[in-house]
C-alpha atoms as a PDB file:
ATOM      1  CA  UNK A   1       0.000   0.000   0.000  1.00  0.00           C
ATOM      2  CA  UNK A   2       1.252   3.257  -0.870  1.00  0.00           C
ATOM      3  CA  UNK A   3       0.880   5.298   2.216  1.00  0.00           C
ATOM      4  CA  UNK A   4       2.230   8.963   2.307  1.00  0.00           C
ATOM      5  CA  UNK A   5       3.230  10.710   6.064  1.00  0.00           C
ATOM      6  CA  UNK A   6       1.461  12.272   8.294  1.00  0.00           C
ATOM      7  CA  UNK A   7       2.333  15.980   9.251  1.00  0.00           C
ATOM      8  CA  UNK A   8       2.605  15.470  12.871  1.00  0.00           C
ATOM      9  CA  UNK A   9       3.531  17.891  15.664  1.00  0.00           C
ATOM     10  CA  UNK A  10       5.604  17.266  18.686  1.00  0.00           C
ATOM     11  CA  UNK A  11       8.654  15.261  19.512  1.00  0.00           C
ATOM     12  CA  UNK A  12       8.254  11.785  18.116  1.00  0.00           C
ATOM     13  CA  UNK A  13      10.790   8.433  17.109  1.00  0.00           C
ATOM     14  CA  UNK A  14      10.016   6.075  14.687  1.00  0.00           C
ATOM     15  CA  UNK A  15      10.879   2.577  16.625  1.00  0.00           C
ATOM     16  CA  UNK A  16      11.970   0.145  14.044  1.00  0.00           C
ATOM     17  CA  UNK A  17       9.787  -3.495  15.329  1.00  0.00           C
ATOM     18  CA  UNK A  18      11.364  -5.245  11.925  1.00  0.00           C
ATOM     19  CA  UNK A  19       8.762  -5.783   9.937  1.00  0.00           C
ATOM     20  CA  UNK A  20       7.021  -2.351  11.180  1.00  0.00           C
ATOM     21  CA  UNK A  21       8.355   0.887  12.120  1.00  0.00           C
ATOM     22  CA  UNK A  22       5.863   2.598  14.588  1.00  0.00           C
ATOM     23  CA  UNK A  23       5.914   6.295  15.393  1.00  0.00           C
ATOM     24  CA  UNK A  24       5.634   7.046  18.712  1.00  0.00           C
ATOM     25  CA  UNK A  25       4.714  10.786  21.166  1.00  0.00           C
ATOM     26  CA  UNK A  26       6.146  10.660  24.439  1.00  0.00           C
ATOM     27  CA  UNK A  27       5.719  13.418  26.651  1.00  0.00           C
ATOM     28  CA  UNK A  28       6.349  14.077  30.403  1.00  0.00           C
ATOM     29  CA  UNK A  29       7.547  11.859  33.185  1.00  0.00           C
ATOM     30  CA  UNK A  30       6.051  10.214  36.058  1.00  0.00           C
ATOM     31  CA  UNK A  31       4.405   6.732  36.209  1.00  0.00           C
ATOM     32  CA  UNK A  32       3.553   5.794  32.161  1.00  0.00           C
ATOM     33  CA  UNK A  33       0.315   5.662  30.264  1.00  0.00           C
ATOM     34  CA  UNK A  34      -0.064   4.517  26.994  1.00  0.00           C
ATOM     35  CA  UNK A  35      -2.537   5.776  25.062  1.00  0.00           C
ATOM     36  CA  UNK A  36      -4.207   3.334  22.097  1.00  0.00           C
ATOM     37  CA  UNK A  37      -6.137   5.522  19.676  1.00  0.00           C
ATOM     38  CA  UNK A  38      -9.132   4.425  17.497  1.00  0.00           C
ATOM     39  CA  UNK A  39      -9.146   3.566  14.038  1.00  0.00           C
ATOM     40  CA  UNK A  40      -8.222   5.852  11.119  1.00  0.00           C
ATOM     41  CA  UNK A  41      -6.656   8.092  13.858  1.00  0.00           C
ATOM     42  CA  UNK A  42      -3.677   8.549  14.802  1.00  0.00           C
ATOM     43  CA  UNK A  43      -1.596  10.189  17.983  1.00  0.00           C
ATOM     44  CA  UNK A  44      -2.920  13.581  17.416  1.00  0.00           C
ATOM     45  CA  UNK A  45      -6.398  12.350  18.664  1.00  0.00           C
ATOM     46  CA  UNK A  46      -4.886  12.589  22.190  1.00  0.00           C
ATOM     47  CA  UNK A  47      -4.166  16.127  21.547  1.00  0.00           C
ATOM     48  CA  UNK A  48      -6.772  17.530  24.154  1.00  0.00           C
ATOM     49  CA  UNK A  49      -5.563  14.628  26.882  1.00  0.00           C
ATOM     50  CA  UNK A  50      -1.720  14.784  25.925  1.00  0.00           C
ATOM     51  CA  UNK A  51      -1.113  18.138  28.124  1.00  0.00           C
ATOM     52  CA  UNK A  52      -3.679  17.270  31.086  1.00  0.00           C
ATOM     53  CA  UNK A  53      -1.757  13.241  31.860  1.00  0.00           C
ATOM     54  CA  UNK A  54       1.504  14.623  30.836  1.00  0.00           C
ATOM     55  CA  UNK A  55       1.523  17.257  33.661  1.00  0.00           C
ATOM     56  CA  UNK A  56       1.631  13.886  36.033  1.00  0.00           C
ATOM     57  CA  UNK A  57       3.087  11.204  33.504  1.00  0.00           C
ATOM     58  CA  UNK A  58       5.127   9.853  31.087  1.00  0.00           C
ATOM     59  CA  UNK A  59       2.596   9.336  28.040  1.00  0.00           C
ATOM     60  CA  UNK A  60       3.625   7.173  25.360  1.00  0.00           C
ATOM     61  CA  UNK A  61       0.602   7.864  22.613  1.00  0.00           C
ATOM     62  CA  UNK A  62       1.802   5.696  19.552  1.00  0.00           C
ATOM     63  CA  UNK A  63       0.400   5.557  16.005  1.00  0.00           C
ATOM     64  CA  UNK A  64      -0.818   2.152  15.209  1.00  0.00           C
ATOM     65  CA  UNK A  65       0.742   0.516  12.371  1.00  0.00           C
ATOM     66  CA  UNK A  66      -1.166   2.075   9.238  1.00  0.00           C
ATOM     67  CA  UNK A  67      -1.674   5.525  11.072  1.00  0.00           C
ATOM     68  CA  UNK A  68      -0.374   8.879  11.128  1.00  0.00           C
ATOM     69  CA  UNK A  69       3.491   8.094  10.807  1.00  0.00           C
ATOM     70  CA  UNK A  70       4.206   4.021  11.265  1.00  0.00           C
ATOM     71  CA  UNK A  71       4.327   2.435   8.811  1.00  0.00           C
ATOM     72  CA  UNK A  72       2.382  -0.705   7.333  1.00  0.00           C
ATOM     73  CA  UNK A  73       3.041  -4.308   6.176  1.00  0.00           C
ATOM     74  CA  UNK A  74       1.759  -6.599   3.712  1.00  0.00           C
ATOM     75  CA  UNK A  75      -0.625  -8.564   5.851  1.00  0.00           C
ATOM     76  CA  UNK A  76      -4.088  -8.323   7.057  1.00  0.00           C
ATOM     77  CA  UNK A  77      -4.835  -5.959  10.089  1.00  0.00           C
ATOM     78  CA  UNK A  78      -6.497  -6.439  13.350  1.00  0.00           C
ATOM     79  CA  UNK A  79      -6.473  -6.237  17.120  1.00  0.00           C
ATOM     80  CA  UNK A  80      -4.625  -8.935  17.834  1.00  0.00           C
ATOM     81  CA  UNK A  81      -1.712  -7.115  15.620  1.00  0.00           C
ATOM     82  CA  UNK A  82      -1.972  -3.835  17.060  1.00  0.00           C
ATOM     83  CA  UNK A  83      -1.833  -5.487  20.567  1.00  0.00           C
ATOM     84  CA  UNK A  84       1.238  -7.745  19.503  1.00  0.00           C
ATOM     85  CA  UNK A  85       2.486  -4.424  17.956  1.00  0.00           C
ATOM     86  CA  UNK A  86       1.687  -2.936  21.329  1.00  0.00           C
ATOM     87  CA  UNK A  87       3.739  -5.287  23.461  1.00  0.00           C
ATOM     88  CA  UNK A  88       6.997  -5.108  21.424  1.00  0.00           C
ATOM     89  CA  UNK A  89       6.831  -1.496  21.521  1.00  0.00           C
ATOM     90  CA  UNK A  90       6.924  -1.231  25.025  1.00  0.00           C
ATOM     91  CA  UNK A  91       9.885  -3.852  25.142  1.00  0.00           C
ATOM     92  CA  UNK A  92      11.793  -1.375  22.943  1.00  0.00           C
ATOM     93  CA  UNK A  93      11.119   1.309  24.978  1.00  0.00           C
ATOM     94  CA  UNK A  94      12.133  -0.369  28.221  1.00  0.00           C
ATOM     95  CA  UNK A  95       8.389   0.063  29.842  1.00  0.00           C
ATOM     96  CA  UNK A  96       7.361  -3.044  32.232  1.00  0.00           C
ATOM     97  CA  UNK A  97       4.237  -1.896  33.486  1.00  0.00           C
ATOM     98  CA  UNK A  98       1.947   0.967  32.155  1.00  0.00           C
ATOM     99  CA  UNK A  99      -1.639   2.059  32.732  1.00  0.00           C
ATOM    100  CA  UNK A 100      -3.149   2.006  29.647  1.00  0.00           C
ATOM    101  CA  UNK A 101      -6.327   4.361  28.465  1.00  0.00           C
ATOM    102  CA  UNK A 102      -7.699   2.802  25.044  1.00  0.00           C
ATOM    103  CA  UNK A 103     -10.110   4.443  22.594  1.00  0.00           C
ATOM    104  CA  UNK A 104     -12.571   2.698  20.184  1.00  0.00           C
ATOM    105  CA  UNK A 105     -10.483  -0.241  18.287  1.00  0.00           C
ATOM    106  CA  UNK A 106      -7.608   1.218  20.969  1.00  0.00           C
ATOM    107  CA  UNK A 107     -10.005   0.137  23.574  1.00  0.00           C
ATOM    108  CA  UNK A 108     -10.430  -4.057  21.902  1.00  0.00           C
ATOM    109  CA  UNK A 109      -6.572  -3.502  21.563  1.00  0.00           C
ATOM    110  CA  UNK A 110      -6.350  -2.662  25.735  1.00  0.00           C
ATOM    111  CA  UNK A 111      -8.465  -5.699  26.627  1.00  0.00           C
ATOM    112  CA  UNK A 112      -6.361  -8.107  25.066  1.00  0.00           C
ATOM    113  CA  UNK A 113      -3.436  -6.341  26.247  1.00  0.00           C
ATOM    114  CA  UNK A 114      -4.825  -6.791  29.895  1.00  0.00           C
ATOM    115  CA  UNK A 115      -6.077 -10.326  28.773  1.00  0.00           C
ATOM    116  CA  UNK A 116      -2.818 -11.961  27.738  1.00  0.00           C
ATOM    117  CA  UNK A 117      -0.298  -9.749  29.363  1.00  0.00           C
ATOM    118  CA  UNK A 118      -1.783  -8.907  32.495  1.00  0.00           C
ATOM    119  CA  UNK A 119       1.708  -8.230  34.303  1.00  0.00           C
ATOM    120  CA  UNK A 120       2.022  -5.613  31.415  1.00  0.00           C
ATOM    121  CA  UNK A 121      -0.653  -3.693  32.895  1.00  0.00           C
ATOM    122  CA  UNK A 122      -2.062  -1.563  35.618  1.00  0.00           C
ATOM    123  CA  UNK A 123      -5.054   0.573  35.563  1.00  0.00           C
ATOM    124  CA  UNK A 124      -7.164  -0.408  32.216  1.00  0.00           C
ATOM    125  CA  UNK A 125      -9.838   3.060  30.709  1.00  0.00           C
ATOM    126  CA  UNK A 126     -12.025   2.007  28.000  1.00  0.00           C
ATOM    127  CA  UNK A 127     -13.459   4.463  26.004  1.00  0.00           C
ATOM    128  CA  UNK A 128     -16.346   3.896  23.530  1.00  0.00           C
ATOM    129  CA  UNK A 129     -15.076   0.362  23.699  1.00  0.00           C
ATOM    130  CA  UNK A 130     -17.523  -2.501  22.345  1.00  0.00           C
ATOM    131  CA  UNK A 131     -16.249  -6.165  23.510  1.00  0.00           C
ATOM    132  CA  UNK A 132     -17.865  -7.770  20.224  1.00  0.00           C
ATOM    133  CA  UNK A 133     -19.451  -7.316  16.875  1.00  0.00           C
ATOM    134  CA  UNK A 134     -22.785  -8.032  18.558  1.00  0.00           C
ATOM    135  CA  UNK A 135     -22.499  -4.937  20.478  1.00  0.00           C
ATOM    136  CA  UNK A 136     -23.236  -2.735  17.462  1.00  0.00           C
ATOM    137  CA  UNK A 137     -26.491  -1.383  16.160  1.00  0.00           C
ATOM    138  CA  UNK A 138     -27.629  -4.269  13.330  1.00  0.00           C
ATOM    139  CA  UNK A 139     -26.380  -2.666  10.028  1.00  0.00           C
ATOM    140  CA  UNK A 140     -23.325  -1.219  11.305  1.00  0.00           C
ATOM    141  CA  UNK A 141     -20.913  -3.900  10.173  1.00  0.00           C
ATOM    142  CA  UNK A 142     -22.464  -4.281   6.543  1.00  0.00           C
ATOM    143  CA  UNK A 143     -22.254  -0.446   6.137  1.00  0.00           C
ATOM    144  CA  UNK A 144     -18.949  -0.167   7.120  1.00  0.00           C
ATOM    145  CA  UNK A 145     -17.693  -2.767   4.846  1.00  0.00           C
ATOM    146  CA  UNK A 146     -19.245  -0.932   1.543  1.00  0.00           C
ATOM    147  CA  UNK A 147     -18.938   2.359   2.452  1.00  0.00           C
ATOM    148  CA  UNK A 148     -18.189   5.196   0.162  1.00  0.00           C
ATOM    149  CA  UNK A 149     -15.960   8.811   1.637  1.00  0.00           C
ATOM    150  CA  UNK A 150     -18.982  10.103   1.043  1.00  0.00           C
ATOM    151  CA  UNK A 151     -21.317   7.913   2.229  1.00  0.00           C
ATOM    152  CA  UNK A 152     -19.063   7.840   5.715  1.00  0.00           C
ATOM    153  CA  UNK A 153     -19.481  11.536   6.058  1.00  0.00           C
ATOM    154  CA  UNK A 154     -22.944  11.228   6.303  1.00  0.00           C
ATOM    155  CA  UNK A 155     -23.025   8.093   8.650  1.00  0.00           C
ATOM    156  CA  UNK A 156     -21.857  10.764  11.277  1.00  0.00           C
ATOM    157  CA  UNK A 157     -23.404  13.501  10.609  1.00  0.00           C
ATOM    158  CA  UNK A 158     -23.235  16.349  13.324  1.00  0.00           C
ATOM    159  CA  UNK A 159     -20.230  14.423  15.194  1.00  0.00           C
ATOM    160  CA  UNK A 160     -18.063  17.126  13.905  1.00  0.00           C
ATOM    161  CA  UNK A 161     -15.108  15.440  16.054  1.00  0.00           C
ATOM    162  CA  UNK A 162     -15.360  12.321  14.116  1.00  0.00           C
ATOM    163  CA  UNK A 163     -16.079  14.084  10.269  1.00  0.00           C
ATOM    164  CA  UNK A 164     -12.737  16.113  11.125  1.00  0.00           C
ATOM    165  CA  UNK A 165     -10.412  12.931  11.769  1.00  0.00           C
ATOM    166  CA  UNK A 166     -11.974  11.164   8.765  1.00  0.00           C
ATOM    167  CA  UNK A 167     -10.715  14.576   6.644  1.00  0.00           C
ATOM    168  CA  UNK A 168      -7.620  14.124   8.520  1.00  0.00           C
ATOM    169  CA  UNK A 169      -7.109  10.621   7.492  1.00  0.00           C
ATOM    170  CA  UNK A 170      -8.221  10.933   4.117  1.00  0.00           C
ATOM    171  CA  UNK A 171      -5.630  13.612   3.989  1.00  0.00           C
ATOM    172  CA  UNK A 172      -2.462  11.311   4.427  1.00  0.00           C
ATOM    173  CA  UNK A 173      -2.901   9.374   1.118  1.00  0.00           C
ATOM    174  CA  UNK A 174      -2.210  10.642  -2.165  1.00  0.00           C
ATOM    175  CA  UNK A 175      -5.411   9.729  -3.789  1.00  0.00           C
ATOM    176  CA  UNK A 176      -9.327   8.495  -3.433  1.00  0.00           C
ATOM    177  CA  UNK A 177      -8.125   5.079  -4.509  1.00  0.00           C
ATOM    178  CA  UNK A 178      -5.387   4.601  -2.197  1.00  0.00           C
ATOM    179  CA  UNK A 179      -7.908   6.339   1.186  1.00  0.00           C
ATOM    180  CA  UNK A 180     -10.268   3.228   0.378  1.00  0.00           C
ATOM    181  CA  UNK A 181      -7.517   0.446   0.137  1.00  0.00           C
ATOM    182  CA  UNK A 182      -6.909   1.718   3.395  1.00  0.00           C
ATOM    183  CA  UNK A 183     -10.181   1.664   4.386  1.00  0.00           C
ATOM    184  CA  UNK A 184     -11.468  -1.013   3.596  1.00  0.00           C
ATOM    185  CA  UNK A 185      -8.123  -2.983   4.882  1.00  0.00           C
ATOM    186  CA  UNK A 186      -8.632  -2.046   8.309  1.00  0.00           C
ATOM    187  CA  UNK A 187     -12.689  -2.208   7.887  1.00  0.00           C
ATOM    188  CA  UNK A 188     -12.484  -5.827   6.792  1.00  0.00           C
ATOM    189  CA  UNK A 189      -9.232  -7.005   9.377  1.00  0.00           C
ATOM    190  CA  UNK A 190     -11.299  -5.173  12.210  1.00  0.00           C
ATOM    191  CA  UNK A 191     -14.524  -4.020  12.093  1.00  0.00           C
ATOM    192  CA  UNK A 192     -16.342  -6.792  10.145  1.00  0.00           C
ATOM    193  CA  UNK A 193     -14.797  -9.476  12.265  1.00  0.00           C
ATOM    194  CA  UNK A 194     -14.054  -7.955  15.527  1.00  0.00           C
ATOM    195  CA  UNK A 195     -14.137  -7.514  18.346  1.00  0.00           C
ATOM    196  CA  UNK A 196     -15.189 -11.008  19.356  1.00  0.00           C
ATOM    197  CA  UNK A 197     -14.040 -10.892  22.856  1.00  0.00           C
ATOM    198  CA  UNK A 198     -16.875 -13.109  24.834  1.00  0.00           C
ATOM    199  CA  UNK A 199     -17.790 -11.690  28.550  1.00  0.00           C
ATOM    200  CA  UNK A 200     -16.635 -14.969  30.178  1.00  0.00           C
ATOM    201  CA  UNK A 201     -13.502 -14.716  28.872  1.00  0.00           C
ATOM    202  CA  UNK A 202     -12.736 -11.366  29.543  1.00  0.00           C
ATOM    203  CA  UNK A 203     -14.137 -11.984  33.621  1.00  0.00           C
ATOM    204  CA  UNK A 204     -10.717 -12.816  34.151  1.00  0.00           C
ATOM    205  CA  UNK A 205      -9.277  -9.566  34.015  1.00  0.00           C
ATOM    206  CA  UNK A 206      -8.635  -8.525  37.522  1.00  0.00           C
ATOM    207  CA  UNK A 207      -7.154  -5.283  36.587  1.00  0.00           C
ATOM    208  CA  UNK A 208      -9.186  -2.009  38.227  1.00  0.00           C
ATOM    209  CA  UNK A 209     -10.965  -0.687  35.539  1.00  0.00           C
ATOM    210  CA  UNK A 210     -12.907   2.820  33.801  1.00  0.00           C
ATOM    211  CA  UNK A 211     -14.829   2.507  31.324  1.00  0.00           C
ATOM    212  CA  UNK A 212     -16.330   5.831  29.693  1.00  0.00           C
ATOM    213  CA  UNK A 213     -19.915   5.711  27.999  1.00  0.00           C
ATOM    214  CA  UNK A 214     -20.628   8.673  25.851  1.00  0.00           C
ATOM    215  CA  UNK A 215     -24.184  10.129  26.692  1.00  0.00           C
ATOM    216  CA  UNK A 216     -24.784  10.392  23.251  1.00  0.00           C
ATOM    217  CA  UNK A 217     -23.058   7.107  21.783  1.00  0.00           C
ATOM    218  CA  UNK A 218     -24.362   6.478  18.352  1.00  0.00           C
ATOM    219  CA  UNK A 219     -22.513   3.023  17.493  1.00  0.00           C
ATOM    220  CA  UNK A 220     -23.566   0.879  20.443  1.00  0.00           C
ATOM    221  CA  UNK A 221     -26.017   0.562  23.748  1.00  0.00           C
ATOM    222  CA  UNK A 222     -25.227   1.634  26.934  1.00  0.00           C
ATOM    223  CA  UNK A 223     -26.534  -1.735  28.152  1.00  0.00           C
ATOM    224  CA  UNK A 224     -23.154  -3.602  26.219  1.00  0.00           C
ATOM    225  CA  UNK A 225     -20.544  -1.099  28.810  1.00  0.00           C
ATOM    226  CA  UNK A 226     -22.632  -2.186  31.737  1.00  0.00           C
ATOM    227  CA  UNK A 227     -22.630  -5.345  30.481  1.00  0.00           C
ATOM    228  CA  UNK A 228     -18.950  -5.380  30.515  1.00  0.00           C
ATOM    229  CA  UNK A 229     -18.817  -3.465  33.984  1.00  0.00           C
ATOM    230  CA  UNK A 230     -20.938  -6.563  35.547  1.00  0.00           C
ATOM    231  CA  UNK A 231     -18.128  -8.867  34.301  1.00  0.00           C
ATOM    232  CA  UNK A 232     -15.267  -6.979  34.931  1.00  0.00           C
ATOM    233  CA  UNK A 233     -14.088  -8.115  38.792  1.00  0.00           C
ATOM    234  CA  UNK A 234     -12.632  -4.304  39.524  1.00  0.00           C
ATOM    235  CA  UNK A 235     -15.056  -1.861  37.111  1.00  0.00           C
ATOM    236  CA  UNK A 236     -16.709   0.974  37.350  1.00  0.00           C
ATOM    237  CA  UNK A 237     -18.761   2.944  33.987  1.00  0.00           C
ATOM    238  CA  UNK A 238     -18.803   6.417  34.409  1.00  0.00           C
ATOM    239  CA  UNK A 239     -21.372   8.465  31.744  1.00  0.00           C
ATOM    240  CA  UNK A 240     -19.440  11.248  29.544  1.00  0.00           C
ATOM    241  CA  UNK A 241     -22.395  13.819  29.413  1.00  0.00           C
ATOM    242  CA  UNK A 242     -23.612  15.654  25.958  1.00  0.00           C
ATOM    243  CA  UNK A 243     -21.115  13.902  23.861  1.00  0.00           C
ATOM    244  CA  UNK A 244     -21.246  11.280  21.037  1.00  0.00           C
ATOM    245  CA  UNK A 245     -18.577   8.282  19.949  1.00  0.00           C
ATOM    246  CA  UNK A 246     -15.423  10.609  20.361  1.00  0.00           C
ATOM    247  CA  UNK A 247     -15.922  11.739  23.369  1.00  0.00           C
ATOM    248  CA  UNK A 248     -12.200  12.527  23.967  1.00  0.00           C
ATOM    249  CA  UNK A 249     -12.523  15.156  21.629  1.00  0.00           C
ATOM    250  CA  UNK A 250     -15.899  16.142  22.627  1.00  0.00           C
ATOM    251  CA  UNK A 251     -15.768  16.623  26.055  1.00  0.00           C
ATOM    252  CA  UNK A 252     -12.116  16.773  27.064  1.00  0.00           C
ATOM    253  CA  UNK A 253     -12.599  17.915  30.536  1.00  0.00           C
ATOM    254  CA  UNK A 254     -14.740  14.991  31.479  1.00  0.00           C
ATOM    255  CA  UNK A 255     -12.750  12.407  29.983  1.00  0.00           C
ATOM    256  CA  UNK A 256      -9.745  13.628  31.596  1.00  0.00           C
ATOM    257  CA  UNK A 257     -11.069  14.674  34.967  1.00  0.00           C
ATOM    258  CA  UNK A 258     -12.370  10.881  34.797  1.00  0.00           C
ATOM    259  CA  UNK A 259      -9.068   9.616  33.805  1.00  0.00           C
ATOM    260  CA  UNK A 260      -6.877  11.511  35.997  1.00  0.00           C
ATOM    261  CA  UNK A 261      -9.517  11.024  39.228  1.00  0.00           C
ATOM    262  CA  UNK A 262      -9.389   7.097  38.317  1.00  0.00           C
ATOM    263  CA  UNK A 263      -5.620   7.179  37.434  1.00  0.00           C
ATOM    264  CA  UNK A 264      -4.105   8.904  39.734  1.00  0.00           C
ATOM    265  CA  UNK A 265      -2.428  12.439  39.506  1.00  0.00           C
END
């Protein structure tokens, strides 16, 4: 895939993984947090948390492969990936243990980071996290998987947030054709097919946990966070008032009150 890069602000490395090289934000010191962003965004999403946890932390805010600046590989994409990704990342910067604050496909990425590496982990947020495919409205995986630039746009509608990081993505590739290779590669490694993370096996995860429920989400039920809250051993949901799917963005001082109260500051 012919992928051209990001202009990105702030200090930033590209770590070289071997077969990917992932760009990576770090910023302030203190206990880490890594930050997992959602899908066809990139770093940059964090930009109205980055100064709030970095005036406590160290935040480590990556681009997954096939975002912003890292770059991408031959093979299919998923959560898995990204997690695997995730993992060796945090080798190669010498991290052991961080807290880590996941949002949308970041969020399926943080559960199985918690999941299979729960040494790896602290303090798990979730934010407009579903656990499985099921957890969407019906129609929402079909759409996404045929969906024109266009037809995208309108699928969000007055979530300005969300229509401004699609422009944003659309922005790093030279050409319509090459935006919808993208597209649809992620769409049909993630979205289509996952998550499929079943509550039973996720009621192993002892980690203390946040998960944030916009007010106004327009993907999935409240009922699927709670539902994940009731399995969840150490969980709590907390509501992000007047805000739809990217919340972060949204309502910043919500999120991050919620993140830093639940964190630690």
């Amino acid at each position: 895939m012919s992928k051209l890069v990001a202009t990105t602000s702030g200090d930033g490395e590209l770590v070289d993984l071997g077969d990917v090289r992932l760009y990576v934000h770090t910023e302030g010191e203190g206990s880490p947090i890594l930050l997992v962003h959602g899908g066809i965004m990139d770093h940059q999403s964090w930009g109205n948390q980055l100064p709030a946890l970095a005036a406590h932390h160290r935040v480590v805010a990556p681009d997954t492969r096939g975002h912003g600046r890292s770059t991408d590989a031959d093979v299919d994409l998923s959560y898995q990936l990204f997690a695997d990704d995730a993992v060796r990342l945090l080798g190669a910067l010498g991290l052991s243990k961080v807290d880590v604050v996941g949002f949308s496909d970041g969020g399926c990425v943080a559960l199985l980071l918690a999941q299979q590496h729960p040494d790896l982990v602290g303090r798990l947020v979730l934010i407009g996290t579903p656990h499985h495919t099921d957890n969407y409205h019906p129609g929402t995986t079909d759409l996404f998987a045929t969906i024109t630039t266009e037809q995208l746009y309108e699928m969000v509608g007055t979530d300005s947030a969300l229509a401004e990081t699609i422009t944003d993505a659309r922005a790093q590739f030279r050409d319509e054709e090459s935006w919808l290779r993208f597209w649809h590669k992620l769409v049909n490694g993630t979205w289509t097919r996952e998550p499929r993370l079943e509550l039973a096996d996720l009621a192993g995860i002892q980690h203390p946990t946040l998960v944030l429920h916009a007010e106004n989400e327009q993907f999935f039920d409240v009922a699927h966070s709670q539902a994940l809250v009731d399995t969840l051993p150490d969980a709590r949901l907390v509501t992000v008032p007047g805000a739809t799917h990217t919340s972060p963005q949204e309502n910043p001082a919500a999120v991050n009150a919620a993140i830093l109260e639940f964190i630690g500051s």
